[in-house]
C-alpha atoms as a PDB file:
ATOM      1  CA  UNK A   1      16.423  -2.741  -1.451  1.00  0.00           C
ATOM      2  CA  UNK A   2      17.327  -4.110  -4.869  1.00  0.00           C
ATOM      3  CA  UNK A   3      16.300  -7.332  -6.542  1.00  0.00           C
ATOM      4  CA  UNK A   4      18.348 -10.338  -4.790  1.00  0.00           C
ATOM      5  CA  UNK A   5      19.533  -8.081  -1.645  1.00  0.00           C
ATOM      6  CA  UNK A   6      19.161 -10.242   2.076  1.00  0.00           C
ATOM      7  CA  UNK A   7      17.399  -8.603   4.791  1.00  0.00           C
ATOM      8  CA  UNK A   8      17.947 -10.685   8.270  1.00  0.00           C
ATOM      9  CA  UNK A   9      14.854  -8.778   9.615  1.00  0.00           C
ATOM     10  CA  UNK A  10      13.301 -12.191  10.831  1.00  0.00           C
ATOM     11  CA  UNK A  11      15.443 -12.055  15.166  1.00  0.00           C
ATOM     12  CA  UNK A  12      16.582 -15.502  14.515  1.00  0.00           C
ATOM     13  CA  UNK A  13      19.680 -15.185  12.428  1.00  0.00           C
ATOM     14  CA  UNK A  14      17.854 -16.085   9.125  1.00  0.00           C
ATOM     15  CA  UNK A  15      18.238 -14.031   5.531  1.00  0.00           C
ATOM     16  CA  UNK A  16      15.442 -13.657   3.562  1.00  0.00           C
ATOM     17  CA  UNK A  17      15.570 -12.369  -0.292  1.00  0.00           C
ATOM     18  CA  UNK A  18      14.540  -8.926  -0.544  1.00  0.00           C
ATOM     19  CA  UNK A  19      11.941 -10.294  -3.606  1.00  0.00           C
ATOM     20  CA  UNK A  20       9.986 -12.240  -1.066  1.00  0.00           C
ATOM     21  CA  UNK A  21       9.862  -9.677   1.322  1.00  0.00           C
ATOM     22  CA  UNK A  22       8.420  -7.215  -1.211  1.00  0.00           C
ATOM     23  CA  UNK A  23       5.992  -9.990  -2.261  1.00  0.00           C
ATOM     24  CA  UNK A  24       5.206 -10.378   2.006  1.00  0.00           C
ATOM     25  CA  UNK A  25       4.569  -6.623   2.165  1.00  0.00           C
ATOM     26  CA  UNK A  26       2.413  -6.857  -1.017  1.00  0.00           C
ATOM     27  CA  UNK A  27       0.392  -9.225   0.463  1.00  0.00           C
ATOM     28  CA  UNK A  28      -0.107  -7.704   3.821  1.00  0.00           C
ATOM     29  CA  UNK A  29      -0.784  -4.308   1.920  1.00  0.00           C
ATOM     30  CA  UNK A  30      -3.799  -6.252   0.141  1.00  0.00           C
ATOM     31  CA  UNK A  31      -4.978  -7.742   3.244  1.00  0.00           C
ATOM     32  CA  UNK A  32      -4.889  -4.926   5.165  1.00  0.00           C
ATOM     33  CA  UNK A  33      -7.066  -2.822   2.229  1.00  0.00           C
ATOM     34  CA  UNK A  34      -9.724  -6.091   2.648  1.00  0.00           C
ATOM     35  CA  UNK A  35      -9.603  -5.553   6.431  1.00  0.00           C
ATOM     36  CA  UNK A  36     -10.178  -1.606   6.006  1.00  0.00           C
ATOM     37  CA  UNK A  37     -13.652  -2.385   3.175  1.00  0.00           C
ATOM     38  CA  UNK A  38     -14.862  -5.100   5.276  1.00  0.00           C
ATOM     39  CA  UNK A  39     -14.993  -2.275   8.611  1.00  0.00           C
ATOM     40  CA  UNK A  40     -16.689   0.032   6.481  1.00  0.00           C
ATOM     41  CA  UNK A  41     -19.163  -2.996   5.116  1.00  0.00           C
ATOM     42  CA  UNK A  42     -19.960  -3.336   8.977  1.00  0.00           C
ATOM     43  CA  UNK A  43     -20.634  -0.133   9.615  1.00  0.00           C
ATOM     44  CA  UNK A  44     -22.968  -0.015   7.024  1.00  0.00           C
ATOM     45  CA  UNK A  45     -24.530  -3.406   7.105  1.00  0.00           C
ATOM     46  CA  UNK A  46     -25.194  -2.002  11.100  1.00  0.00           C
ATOM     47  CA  UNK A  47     -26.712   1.046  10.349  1.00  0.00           C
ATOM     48  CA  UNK A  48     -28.874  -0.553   7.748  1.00  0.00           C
ATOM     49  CA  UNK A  49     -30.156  -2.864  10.598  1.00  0.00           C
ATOM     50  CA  UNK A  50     -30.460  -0.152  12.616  1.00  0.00           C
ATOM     51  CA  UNK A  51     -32.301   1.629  10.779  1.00  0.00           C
ATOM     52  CA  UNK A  52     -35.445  -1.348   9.816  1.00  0.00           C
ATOM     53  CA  UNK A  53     -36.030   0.247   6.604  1.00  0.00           C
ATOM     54  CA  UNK A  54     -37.003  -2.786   4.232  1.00  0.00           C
ATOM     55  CA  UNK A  55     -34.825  -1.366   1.504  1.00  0.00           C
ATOM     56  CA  UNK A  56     -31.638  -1.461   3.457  1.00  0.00           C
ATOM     57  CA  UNK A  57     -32.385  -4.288   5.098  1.00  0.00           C
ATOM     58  CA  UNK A  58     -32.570  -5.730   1.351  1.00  0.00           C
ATOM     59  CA  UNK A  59     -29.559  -3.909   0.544  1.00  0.00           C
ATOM     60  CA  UNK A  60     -27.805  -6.180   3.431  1.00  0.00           C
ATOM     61  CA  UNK A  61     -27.714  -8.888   1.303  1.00  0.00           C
ATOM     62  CA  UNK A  62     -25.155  -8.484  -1.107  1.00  0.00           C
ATOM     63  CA  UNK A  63     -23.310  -6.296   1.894  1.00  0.00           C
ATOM     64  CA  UNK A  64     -23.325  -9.519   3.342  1.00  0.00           C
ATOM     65  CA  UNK A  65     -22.105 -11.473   0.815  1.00  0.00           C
ATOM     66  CA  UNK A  66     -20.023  -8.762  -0.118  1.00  0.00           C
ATOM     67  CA  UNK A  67     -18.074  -9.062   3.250  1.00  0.00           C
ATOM     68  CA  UNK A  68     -18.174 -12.855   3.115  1.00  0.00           C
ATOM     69  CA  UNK A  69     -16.155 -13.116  -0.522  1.00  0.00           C
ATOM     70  CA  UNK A  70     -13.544 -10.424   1.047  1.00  0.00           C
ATOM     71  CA  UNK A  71     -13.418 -12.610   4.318  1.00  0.00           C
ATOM     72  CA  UNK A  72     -12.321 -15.788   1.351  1.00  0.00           C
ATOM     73  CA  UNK A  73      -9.745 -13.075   0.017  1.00  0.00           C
ATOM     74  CA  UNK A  74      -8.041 -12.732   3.111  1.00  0.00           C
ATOM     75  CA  UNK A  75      -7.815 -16.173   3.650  1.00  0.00           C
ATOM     76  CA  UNK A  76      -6.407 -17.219   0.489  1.00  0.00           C
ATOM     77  CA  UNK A  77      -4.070 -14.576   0.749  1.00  0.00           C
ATOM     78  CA  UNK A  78      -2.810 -15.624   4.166  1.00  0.00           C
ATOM     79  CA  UNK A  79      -2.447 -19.033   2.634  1.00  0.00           C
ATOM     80  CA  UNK A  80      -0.709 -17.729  -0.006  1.00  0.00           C
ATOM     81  CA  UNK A  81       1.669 -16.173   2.243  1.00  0.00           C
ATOM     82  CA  UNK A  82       2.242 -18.915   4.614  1.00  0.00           C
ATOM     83  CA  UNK A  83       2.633 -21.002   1.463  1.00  0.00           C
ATOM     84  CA  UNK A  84       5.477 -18.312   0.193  1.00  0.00           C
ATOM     85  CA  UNK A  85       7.133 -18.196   3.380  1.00  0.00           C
ATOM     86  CA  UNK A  86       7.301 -21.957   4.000  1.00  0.00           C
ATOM     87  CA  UNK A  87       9.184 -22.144   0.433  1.00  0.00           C
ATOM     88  CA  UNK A  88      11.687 -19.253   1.332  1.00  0.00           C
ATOM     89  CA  UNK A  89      12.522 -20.980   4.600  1.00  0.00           C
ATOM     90  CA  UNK A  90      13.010 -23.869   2.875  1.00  0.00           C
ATOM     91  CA  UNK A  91      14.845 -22.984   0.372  1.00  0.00           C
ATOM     92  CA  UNK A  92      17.237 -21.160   3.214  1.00  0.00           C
ATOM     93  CA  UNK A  93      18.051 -24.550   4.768  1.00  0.00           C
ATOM     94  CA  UNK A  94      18.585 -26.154   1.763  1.00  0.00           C
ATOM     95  CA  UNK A  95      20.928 -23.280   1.426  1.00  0.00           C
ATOM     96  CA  UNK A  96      22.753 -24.281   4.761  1.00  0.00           C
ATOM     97  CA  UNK A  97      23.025 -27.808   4.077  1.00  0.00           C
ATOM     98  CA  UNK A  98      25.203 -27.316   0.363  1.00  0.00           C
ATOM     99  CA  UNK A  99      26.723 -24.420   2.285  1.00  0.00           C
ATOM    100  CA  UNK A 100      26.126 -21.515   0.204  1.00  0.00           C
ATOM    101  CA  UNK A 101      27.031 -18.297   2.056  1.00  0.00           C
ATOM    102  CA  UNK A 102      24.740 -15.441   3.067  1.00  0.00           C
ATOM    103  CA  UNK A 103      21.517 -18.531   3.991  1.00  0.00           C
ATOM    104  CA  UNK A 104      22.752 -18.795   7.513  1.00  0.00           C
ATOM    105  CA  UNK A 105      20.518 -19.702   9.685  1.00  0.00           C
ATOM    106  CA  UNK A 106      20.206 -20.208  13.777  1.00  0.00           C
ATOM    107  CA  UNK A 107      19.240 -23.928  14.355  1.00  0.00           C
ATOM    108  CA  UNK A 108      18.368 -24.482  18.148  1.00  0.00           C
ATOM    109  CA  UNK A 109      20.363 -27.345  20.456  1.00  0.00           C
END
């Protein structure tokens, strides 16, 4: 998809600019890398438990916190995202109200 292409992918009739979608996927991509560390943080932070040895149990600490910055990265991101995607969806109906071809956009009633 090049730079300024549509993509109605969304079921409800709307367009959205190939450039946000790549910035969506970007996103998503991050988030789901976060999601894939923080399982393997678990795991370990577990076994460490598990395990009683002071040292790991010591070592849980910054595991911890570890997991609880990531668990702030994921939420900005989704933020971010719902930020992004509140803009593009605005900027679609503005599109439909001056009429510019290619933002159509399926209003209900």
């Amino acid at each position: 998809m090049m730079e300024g292409d549509r993509f109605s992918g969304l079921g409800n009739g709307t367009q959205v600019d190939g450039k946000v979608l790549q910035t969506f996927q970007k996103s998503f991509l991050q988030v789901e890398n976060i999601l894939d560390q923080n399982r393997q943080l678990i795991n370990e932070i577990n076994q460490n438990h598990e395990s009683k040895i002071p040292d790991n149990l010591s070592r849980n600490v910054g595991l911890i916190r570890e997991l609880n910055n990531n668990i702030r990265r994921v939420v900005d991101l989704y933020a971010d995202l719902s930020l992004s995607f509140t803009r593009s969806m605005e900027a679609s109906s503005e599109g439909d109200s001056e009429g510019k071809p290619g933002h159509k956009r399926n209003r209900p009633g």
